[in-house]
PDB file of N, CA and C in Angstrom:
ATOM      1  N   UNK A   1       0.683   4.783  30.868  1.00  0.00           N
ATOM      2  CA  UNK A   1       0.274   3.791  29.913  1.00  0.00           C
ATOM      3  C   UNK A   1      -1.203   4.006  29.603  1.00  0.00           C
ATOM      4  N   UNK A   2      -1.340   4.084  28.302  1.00  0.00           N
ATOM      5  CA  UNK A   2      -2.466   4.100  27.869  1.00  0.00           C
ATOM      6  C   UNK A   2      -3.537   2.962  27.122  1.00  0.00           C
ATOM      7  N   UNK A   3      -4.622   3.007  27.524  1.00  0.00           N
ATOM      8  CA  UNK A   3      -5.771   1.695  26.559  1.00  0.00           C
ATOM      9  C   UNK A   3      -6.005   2.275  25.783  1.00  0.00           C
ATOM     10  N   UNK A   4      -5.640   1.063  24.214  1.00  0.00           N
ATOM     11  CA  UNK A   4      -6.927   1.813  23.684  1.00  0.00           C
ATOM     12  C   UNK A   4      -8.545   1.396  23.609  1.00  0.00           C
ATOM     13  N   UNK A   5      -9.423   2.382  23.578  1.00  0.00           N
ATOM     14  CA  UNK A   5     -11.037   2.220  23.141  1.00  0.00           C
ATOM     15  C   UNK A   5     -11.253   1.461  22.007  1.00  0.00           C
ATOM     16  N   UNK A   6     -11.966   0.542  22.139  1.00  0.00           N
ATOM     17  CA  UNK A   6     -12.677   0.448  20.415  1.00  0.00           C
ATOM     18  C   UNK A   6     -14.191   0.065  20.541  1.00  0.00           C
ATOM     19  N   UNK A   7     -14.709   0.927  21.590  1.00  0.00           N
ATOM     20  CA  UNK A   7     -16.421   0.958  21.485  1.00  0.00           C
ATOM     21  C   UNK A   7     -17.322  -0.455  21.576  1.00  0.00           C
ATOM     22  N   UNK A   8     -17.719  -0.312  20.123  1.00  0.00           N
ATOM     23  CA  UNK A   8     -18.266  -1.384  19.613  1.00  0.00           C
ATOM     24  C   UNK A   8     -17.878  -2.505  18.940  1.00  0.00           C
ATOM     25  N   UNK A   9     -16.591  -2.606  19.294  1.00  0.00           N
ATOM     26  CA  UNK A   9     -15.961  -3.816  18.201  1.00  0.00           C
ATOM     27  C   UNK A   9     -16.040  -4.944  19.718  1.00  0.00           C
ATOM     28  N   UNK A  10     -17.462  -5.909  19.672  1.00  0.00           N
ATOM     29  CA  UNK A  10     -17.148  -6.352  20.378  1.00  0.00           C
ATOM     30  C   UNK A  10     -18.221  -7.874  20.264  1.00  0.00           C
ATOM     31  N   UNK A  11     -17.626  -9.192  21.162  1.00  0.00           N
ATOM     32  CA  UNK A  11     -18.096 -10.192  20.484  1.00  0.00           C
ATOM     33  C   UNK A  11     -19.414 -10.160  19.893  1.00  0.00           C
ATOM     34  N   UNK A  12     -20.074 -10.889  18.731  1.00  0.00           N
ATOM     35  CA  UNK A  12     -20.828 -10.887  17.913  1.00  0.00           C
ATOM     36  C   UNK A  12     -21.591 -10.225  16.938  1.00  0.00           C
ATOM     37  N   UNK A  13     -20.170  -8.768  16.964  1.00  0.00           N
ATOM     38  CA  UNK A  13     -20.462  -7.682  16.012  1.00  0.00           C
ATOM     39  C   UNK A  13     -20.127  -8.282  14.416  1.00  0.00           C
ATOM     40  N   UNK A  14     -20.559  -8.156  13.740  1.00  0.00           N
ATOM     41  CA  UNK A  14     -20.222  -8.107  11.969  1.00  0.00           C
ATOM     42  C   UNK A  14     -19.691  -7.109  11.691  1.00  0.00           C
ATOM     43  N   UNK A  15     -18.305  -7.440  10.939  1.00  0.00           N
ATOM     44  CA  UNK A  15     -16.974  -6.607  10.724  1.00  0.00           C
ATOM     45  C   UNK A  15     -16.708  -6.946   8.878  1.00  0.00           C
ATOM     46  N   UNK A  16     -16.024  -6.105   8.376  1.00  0.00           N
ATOM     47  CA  UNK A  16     -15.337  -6.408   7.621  1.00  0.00           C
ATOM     48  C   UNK A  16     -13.892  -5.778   7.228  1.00  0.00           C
ATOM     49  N   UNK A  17     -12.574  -6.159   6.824  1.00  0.00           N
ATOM     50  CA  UNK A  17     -11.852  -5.411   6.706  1.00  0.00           C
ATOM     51  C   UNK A  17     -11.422  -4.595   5.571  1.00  0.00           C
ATOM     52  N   UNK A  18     -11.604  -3.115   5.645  1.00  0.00           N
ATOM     53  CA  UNK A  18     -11.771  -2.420   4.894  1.00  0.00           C
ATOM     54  C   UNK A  18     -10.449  -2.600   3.705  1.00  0.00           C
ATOM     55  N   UNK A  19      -9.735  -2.793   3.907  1.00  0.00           N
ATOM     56  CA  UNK A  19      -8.003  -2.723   2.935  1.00  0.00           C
ATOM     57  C   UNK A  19      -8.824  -4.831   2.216  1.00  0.00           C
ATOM     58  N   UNK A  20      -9.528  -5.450   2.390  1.00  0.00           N
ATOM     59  CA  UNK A  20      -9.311  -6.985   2.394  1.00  0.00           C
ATOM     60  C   UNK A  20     -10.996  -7.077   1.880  1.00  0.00           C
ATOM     61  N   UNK A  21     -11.952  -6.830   1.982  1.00  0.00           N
ATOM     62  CA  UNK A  21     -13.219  -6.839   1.943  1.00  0.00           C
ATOM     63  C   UNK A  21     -13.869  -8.073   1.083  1.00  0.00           C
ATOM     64  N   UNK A  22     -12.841  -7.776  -0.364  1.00  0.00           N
ATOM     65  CA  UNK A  22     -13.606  -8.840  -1.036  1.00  0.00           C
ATOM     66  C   UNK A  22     -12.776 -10.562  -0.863  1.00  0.00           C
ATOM     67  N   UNK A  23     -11.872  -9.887  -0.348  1.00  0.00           N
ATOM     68  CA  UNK A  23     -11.400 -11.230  -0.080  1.00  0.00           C
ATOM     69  C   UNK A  23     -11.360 -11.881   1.269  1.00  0.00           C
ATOM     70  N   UNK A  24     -11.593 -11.144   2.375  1.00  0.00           N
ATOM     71  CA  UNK A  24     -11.538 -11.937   3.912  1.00  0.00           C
ATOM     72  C   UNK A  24     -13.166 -12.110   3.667  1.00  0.00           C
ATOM     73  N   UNK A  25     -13.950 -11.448   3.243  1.00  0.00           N
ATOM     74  CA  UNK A  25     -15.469 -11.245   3.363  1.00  0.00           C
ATOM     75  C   UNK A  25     -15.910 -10.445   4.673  1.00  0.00           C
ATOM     76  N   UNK A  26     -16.898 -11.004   4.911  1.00  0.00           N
ATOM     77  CA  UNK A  26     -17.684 -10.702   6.175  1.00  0.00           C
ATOM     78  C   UNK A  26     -17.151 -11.700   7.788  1.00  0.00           C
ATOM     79  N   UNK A  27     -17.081 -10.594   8.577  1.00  0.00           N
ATOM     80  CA  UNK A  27     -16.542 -11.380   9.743  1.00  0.00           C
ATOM     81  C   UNK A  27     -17.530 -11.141  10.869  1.00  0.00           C
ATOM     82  N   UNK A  28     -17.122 -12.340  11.750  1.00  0.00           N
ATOM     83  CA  UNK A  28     -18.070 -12.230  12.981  1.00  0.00           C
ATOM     84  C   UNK A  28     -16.918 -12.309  14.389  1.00  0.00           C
ATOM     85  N   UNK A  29     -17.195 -10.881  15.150  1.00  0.00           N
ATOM     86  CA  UNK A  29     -16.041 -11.009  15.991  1.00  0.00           C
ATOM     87  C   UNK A  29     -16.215 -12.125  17.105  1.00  0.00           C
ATOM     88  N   UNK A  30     -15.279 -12.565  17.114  1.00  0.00           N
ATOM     89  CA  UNK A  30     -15.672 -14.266  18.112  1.00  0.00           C
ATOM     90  C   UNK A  30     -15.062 -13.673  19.972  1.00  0.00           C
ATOM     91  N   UNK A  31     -13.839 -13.195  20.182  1.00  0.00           N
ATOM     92  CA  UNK A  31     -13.354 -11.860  21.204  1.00  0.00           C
ATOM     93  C   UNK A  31     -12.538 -11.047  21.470  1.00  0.00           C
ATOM     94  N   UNK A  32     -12.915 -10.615  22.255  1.00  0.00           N
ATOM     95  CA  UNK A  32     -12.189  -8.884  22.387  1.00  0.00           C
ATOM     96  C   UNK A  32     -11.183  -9.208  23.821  1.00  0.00           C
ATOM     97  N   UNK A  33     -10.472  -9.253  23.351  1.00  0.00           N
ATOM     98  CA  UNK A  33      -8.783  -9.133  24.494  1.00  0.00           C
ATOM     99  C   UNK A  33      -7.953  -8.289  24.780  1.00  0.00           C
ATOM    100  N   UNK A  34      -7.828  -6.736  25.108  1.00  0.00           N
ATOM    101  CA  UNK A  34      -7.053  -5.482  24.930  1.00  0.00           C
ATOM    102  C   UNK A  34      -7.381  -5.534  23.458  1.00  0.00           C
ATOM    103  N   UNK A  35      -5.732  -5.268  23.315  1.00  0.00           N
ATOM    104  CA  UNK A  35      -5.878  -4.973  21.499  1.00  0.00           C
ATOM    105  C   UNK A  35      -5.751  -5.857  20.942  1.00  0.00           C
ATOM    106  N   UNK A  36      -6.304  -7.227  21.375  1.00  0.00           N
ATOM    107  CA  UNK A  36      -6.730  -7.825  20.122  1.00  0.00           C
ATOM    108  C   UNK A  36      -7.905  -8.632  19.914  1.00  0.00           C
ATOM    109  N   UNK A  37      -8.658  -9.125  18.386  1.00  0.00           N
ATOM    110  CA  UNK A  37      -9.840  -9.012  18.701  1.00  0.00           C
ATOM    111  C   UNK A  37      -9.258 -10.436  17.721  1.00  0.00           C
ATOM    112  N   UNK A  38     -10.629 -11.633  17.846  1.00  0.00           N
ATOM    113  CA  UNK A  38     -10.559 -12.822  17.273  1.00  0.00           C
ATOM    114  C   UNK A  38     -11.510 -12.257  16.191  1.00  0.00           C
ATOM    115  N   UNK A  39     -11.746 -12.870  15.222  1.00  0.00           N
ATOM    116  CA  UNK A  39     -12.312 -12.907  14.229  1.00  0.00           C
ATOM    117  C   UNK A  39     -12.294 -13.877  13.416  1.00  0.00           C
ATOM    118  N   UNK A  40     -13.382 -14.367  12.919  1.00  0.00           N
ATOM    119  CA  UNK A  40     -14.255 -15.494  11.924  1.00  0.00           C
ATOM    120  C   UNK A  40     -14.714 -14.998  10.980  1.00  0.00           C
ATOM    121  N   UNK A  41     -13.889 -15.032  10.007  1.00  0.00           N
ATOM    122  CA  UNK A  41     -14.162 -14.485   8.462  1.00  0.00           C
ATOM    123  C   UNK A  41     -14.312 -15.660   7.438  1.00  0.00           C
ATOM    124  N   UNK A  42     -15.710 -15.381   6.551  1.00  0.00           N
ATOM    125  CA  UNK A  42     -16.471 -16.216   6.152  1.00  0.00           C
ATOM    126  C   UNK A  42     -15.582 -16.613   4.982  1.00  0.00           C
ATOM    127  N   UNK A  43     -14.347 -16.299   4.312  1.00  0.00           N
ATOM    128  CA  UNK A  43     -13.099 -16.481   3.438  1.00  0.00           C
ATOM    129  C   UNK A  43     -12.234 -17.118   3.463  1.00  0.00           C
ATOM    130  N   UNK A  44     -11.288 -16.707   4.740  1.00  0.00           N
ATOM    131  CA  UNK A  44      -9.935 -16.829   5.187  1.00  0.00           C
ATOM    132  C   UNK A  44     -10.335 -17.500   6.522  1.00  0.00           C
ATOM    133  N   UNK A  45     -11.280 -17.911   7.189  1.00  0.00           N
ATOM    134  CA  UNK A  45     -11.362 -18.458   8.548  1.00  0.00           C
ATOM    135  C   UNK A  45     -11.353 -17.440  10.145  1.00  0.00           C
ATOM    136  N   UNK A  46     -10.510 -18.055  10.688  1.00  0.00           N
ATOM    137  CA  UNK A  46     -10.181 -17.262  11.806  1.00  0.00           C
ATOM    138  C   UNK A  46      -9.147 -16.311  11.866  1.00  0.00           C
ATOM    139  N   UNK A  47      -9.350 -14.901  12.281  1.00  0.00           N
ATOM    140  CA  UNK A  47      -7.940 -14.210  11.936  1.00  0.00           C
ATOM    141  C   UNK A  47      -7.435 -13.568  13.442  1.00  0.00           C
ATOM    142  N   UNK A  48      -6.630 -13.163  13.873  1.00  0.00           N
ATOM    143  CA  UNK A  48      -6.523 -12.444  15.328  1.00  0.00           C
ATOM    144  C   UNK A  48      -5.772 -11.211  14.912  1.00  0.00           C
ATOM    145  N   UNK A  49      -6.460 -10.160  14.834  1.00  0.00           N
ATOM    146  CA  UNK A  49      -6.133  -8.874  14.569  1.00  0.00           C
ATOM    147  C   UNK A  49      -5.997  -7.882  15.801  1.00  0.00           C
ATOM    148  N   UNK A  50      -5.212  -6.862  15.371  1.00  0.00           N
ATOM    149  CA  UNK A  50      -5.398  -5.215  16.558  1.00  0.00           C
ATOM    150  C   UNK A  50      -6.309  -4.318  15.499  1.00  0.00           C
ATOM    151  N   UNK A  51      -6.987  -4.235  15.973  1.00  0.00           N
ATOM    152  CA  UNK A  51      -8.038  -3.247  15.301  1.00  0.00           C
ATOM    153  C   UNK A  51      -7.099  -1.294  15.057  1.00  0.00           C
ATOM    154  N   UNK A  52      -6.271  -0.977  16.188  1.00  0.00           N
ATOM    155  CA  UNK A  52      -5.515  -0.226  15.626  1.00  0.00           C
ATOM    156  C   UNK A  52      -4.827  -0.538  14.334  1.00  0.00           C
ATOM    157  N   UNK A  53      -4.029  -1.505  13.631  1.00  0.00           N
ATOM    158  CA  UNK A  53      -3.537  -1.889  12.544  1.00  0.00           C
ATOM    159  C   UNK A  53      -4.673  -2.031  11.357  1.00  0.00           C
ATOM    160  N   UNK A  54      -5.247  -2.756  11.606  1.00  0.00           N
ATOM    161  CA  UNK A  54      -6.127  -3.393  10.506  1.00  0.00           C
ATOM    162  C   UNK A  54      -7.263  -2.530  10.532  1.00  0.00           C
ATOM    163  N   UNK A  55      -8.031  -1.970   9.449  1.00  0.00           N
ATOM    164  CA  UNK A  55      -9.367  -1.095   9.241  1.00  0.00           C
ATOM    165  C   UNK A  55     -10.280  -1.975   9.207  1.00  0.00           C
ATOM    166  N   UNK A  56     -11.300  -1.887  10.617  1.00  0.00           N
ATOM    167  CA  UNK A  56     -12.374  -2.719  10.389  1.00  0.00           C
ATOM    168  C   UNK A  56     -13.441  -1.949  10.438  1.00  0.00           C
ATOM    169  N   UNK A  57     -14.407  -2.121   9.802  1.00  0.00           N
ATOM    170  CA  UNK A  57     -15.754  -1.567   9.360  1.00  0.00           C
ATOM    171  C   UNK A  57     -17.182  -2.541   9.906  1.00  0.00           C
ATOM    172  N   UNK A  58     -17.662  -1.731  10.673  1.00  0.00           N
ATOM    173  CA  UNK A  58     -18.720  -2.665  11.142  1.00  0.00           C
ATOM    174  C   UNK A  58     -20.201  -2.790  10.419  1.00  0.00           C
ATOM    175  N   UNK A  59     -20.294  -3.836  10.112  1.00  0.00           N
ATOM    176  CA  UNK A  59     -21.349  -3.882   8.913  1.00  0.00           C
ATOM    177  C   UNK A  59     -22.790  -4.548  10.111  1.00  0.00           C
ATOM    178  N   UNK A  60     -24.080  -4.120   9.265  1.00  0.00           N
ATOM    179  CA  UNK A  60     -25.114  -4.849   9.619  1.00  0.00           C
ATOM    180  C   UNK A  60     -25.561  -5.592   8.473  1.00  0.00           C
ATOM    181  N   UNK A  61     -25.945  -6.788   9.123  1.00  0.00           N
ATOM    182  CA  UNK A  61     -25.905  -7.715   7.959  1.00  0.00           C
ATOM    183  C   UNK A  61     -27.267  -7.995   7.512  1.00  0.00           C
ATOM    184  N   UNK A  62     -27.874  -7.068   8.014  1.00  0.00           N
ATOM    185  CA  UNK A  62     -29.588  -7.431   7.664  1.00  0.00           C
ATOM    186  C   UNK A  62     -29.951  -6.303   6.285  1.00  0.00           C
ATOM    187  N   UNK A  63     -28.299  -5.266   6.019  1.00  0.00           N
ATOM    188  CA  UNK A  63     -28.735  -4.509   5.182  1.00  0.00           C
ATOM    189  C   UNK A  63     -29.623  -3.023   5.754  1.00  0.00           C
ATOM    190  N   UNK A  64     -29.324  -3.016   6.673  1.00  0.00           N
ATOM    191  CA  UNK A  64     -29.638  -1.824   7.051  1.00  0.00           C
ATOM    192  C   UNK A  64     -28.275  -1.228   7.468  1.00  0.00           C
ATOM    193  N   UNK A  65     -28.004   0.438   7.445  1.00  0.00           N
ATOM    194  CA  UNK A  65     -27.041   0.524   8.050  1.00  0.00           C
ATOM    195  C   UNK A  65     -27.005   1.334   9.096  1.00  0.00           C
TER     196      UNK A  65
END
């Protein structure tokens, strides 16, 4: 049995989902549980995703990247 990695996807990173962008907006990961991660998207609210499924893109929100 294998884990998977996902680095940096981890609470209080800024995410967005790449396939959803203009419509979930900008998210703030709230936590990280195996494969699945909570998320607070400034759109749609709270979402609970697997980051294997869903394309998330980690944004800095100060505009730097």
């Amino acid at each position: 049995m294998s884990e998977n990695y996902y680095g940096d996807l981890v609470p209080g990173v800024f995410v967005i989902n790449k396939d959803k962008k203009y419509e979930w907006g900008i998210g703030q990961i709230q936590s990280a549980i195996n494969d699945t991660l909570t998320i607070n998207f400034e759109n749609v609210g709270k979402k609970t995703v697997n980051p294997s499924i869903i394309k998330l893109k980690i944004i800095n929100i100060n505009g730097i990247s």
